[in-house]
Protein backbone atom coordinates (compact mmCIF):
# COMPACT_ATOMS: atom_id res chain seq x y z
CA UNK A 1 0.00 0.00 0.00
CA UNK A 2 3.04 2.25 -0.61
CA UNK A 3 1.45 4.17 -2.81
CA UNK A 4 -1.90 5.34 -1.38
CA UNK A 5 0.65 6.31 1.50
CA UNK A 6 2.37 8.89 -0.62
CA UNK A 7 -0.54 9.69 -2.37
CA UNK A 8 -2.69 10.82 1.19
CA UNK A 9 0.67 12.60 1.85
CA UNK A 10 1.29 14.25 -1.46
CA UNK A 11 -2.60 15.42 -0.99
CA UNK A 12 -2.03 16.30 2.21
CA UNK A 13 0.56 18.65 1.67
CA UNK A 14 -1.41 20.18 -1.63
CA UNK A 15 -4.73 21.03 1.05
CA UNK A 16 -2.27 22.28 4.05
CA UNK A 17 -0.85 24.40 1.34
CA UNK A 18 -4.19 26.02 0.47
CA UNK A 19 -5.37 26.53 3.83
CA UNK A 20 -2.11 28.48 5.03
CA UNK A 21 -2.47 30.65 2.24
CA UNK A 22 -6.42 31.33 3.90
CA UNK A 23 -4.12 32.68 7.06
CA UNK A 24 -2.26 34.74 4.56
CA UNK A 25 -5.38 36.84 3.64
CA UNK A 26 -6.40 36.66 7.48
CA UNK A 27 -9.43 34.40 6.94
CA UNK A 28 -10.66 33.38 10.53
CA UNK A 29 -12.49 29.88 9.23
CA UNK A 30 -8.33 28.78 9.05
CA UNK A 31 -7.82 29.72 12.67
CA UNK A 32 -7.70 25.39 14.13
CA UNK A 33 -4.71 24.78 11.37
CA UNK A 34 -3.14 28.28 12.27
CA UNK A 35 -3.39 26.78 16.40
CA UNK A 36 -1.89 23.54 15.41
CA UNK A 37 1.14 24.89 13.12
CA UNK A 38 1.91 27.46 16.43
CA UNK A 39 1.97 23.95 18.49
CA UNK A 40 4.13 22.37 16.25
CA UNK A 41 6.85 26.04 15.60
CA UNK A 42 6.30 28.02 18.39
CA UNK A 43 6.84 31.18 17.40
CA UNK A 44 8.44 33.52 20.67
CA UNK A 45 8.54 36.69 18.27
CA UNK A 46 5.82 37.40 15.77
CA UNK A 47 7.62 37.04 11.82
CA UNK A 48 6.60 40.13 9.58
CA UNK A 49 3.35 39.36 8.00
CA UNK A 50 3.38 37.46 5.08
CA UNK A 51 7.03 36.12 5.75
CA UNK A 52 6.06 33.83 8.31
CA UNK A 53 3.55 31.43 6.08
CA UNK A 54 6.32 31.49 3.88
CA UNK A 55 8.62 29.87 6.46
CA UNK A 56 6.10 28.06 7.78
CA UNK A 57 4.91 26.58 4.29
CA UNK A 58 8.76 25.85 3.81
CA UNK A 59 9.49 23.85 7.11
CA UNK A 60 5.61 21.94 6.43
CA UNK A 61 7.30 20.65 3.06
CA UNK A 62 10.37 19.88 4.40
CA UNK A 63 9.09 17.86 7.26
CA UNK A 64 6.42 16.45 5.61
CA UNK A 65 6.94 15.97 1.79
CA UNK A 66 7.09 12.17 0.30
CA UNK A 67 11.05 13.28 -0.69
CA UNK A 68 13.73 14.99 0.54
CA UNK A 69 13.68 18.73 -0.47
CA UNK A 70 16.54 21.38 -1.00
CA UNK A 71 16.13 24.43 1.16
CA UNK A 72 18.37 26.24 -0.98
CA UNK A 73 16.28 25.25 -4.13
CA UNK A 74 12.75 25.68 -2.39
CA UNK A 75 13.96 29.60 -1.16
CA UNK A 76 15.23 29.97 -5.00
CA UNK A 77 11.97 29.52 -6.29
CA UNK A 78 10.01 32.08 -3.71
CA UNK A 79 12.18 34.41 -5.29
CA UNK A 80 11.48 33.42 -8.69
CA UNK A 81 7.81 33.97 -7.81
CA UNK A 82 9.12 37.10 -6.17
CA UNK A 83 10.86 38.67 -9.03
CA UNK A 84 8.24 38.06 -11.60
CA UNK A 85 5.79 39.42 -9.22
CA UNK A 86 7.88 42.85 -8.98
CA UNK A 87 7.98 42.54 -12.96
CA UNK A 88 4.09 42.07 -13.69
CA UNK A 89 3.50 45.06 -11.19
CA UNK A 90 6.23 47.19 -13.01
CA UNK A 91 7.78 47.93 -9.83
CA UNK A 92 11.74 48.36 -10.22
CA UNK A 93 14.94 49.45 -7.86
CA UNK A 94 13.92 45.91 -5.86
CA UNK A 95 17.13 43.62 -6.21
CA UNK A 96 16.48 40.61 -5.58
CA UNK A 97 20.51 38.24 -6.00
CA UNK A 98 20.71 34.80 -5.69
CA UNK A 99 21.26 33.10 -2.70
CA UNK A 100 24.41 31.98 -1.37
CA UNK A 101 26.10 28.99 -2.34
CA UNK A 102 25.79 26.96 0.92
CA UNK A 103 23.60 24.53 2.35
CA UNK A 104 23.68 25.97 5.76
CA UNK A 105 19.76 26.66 6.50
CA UNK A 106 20.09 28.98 8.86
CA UNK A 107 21.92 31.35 6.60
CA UNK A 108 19.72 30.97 3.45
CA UNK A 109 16.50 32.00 6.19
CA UNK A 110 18.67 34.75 6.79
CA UNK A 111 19.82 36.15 3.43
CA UNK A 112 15.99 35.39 2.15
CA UNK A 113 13.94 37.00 4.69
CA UNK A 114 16.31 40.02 3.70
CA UNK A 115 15.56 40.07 0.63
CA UNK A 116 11.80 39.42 1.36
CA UNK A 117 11.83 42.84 3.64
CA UNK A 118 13.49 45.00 1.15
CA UNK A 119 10.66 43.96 -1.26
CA UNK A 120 7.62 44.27 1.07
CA UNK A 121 8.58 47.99 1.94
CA UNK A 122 8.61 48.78 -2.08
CA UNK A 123 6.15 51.39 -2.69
CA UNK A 124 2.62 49.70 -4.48
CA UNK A 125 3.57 46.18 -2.87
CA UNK A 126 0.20 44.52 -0.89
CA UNK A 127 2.27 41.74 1.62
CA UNK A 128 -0.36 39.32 1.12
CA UNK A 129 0.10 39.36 -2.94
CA UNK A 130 3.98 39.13 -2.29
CA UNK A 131 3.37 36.51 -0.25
CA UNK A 132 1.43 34.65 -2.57
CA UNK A 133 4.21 34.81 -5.61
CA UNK A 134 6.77 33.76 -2.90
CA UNK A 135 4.59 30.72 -2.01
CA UNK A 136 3.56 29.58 -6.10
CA UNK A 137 7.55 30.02 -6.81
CA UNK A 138 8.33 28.22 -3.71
CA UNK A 139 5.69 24.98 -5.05
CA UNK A 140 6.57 25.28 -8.73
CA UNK A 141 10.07 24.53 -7.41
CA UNK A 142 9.50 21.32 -6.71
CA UNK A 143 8.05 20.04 -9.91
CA UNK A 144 5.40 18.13 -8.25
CA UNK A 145 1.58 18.65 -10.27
CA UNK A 146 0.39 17.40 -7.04
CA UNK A 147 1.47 19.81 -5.42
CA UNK A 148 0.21 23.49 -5.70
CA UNK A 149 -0.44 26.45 -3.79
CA UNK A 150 -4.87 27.82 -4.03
CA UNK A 151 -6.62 30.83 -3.05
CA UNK A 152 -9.51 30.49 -0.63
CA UNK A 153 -11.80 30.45 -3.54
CA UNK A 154 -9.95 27.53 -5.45
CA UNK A 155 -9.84 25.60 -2.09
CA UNK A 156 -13.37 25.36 -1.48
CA UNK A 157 -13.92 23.79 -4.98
CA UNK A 158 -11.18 21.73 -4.50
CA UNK A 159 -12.67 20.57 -1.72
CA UNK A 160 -15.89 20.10 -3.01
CA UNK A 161 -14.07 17.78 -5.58
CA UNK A 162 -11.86 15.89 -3.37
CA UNK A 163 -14.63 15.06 -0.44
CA UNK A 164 -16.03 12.43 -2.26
CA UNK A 165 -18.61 15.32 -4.19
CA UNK A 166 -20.01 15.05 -7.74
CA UNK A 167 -19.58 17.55 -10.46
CA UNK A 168 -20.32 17.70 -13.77
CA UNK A 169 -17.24 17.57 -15.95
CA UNK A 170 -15.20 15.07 -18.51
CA UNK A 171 -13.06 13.64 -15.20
CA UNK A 172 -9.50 14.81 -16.24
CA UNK A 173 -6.70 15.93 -13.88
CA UNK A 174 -4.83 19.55 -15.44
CA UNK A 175 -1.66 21.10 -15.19
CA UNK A 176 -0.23 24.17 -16.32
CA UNK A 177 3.21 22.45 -17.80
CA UNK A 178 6.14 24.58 -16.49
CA UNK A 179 8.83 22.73 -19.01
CA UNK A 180 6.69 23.44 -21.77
CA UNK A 181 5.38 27.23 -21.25
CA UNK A 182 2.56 26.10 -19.34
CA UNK A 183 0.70 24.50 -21.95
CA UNK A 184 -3.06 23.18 -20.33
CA UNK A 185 -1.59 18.95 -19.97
CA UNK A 186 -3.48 16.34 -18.80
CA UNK A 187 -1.71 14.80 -16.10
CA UNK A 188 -3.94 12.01 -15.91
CA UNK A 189 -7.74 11.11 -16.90
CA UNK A 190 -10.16 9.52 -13.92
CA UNK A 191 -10.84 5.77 -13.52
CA UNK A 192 -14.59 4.97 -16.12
CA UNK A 193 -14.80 8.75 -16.54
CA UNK A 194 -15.73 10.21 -20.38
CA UNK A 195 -12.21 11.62 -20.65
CA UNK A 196 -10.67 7.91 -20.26
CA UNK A 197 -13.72 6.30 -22.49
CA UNK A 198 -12.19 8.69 -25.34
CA UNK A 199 -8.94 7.28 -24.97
CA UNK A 200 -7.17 10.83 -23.35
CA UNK A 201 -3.92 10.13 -22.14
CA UNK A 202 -1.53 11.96 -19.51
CA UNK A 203 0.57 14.49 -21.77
CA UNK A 204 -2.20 15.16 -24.20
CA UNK A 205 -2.11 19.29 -24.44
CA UNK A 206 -5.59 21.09 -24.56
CA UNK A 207 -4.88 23.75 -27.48
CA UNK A 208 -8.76 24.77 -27.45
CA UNK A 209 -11.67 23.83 -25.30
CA UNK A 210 -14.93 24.64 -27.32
CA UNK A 211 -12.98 26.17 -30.14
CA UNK A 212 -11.37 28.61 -27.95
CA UNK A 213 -7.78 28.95 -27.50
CA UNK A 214 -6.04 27.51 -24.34
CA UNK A 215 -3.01 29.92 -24.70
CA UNK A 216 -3.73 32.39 -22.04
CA UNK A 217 -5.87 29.85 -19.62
CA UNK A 218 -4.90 29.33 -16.31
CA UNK A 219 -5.77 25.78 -14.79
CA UNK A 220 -9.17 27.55 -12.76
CA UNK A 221 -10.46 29.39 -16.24
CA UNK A 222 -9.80 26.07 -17.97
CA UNK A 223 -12.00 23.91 -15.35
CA UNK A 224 -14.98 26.15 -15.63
CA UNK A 225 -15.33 26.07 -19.66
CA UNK A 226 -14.76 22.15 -19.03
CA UNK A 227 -17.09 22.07 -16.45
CA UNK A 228 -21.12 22.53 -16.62
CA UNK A 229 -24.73 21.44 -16.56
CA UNK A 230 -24.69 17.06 -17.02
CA UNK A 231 -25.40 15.68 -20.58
CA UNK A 232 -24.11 18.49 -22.04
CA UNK A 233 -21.27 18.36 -24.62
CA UNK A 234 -17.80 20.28 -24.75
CA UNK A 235 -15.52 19.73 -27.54
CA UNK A 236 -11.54 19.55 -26.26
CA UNK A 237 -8.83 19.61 -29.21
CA UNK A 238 -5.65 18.05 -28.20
CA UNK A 239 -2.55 17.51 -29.31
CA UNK A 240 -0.35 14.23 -28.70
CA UNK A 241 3.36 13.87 -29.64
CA UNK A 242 3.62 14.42 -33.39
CA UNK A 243 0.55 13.62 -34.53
CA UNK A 244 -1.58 16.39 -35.77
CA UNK A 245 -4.29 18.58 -33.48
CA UNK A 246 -7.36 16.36 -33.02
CA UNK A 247 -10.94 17.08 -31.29
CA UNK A 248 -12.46 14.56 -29.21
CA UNK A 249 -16.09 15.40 -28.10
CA UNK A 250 -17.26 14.48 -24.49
CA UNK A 251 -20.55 14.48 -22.82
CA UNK A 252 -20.30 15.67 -19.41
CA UNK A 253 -21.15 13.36 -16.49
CA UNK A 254 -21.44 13.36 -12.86
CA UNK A 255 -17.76 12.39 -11.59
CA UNK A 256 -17.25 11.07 -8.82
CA UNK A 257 -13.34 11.66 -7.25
CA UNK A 258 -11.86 9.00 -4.99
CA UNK A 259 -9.68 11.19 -2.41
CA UNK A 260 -7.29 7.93 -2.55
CA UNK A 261 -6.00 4.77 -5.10
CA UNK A 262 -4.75 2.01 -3.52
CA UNK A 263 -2.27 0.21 -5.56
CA UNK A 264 -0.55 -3.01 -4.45
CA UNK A 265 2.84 -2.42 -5.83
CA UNK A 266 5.57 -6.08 -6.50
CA UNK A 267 6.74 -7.59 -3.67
CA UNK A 268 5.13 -6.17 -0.92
């Protein structure tokens, strides 16, 4: 049962990630998570706001990922998320270097939440949007699809999903494909859903969903032209290795999402 192990914690660590970034925007319905976290890092002196759900997002995947992680790596990417932040808003003068060369954890903290400061105080920054680019760069670092960082709003549907709910959709997982310029992937259709009666595979790339082009969709605009009423029809085209752009129709369904797969893997 190794793998419905690292599949509750790879889930886990996806819905732990959503709700701390509730606490970010000061959402009191996230208060019981916010209690335990304090039990589990006691925190003597308040963090700025903002920086500490980074830190405490960092030390949740580090103690509790299916892998080891890099700290060096994980801090890299929050300022990834950082700088292109600072470059949608237009805002300039912030530098934001590279961290150190060491793997002494400690330091990289250090030289980060420096960094972090000097950008919070940058005239037109909201801490809580900051915080948000520093958390998606932090996740994206890990190149895990599992793994993501949600609003409030995506959460709740998310949730809805994931708690055994029904919705009406084509029962495909998404991903916005980092190595590929975040092409709309299919990282896997569900068990007897329409998406798998097709024939849709993981990899397949959604160019259009109902004729419409996929190019600028992120993965929540994509789900909601996907999703709608039951027995209605939506039209994907995809496109798979070499072969030429294809359409395949579906018919929506009710889908039902099983929170876990057990898999019996050799020899165990």
């Amino acid at each position: 049962m190794a793998s419905q192990s690292a599949n509750y914690k790879t889930q886990a660590a996806l819905i732990l990630l959503a709700i701390l970034l509730g606490a970010v925007l000061g959402l009191g319905a996230f208060q019981p998570l916010r209690a335990w976290l304090d039990s589990r890092h006691p925190q003597p002196e308040p963090s700025p706001i903002g920086l500490q759900t980074v830190t405490e997002v960092l030390d949740l995947l580090q103690e509790d990922y299916i892998r080891s992680l890099d700290t060096r790596e994980l801090l890299e990417g929050a300022l990834t998320g950082m700088r292109a932040f600072l470059e949608k808003k237009g805002i300039q003068g912030v530098e934001l270097p590279e961290l150190p060369q060491t793997q002494d954890r400690a330091r990289l903290q250090e030289e980060f939440t420096r960094r972090f400061l000097e950008a919070q105080v940058a005239p037109g920054i909201e801490i809580p949007e900051l915080s948000y680019a520093a958390l998606t760069g932090l996740v994206e670092a890990i190149n895990d699809p599992y793994t993501t960082v949600m609003d409030p709003e995506q959460y709740r549907r998310l949730s809805e999903q994931m708690s055994g709910g029904n919705f009406g959709g084509v029962g495909i997982y998404l991903e916005a494909d980092l190595r590929h310029e975040r092409r709309l992937t299919v990282i896997e259709p569900i068990e007897k859903s329409p998406a798998a009666a097709a024939g849709i595979r993981t990899g397949d790339w959604i160019t259009h969903i109902d004729g419409e082009d996929t190019s600028e969709f992120d993965i929540e605009a994509a789900t909601l032209k996907i999703r709608g009423e039951v027995g209605t029809r939506v039209v994907l085209t995809l496109k798979r290795g070499t072969l030429p752009p294809f359409d395949v129709t579906l018919q929506r369904q009710q889908i039902h999402v099983s929170s876990t797969t057990p898999k019996m893997l050799p020899d165990q």
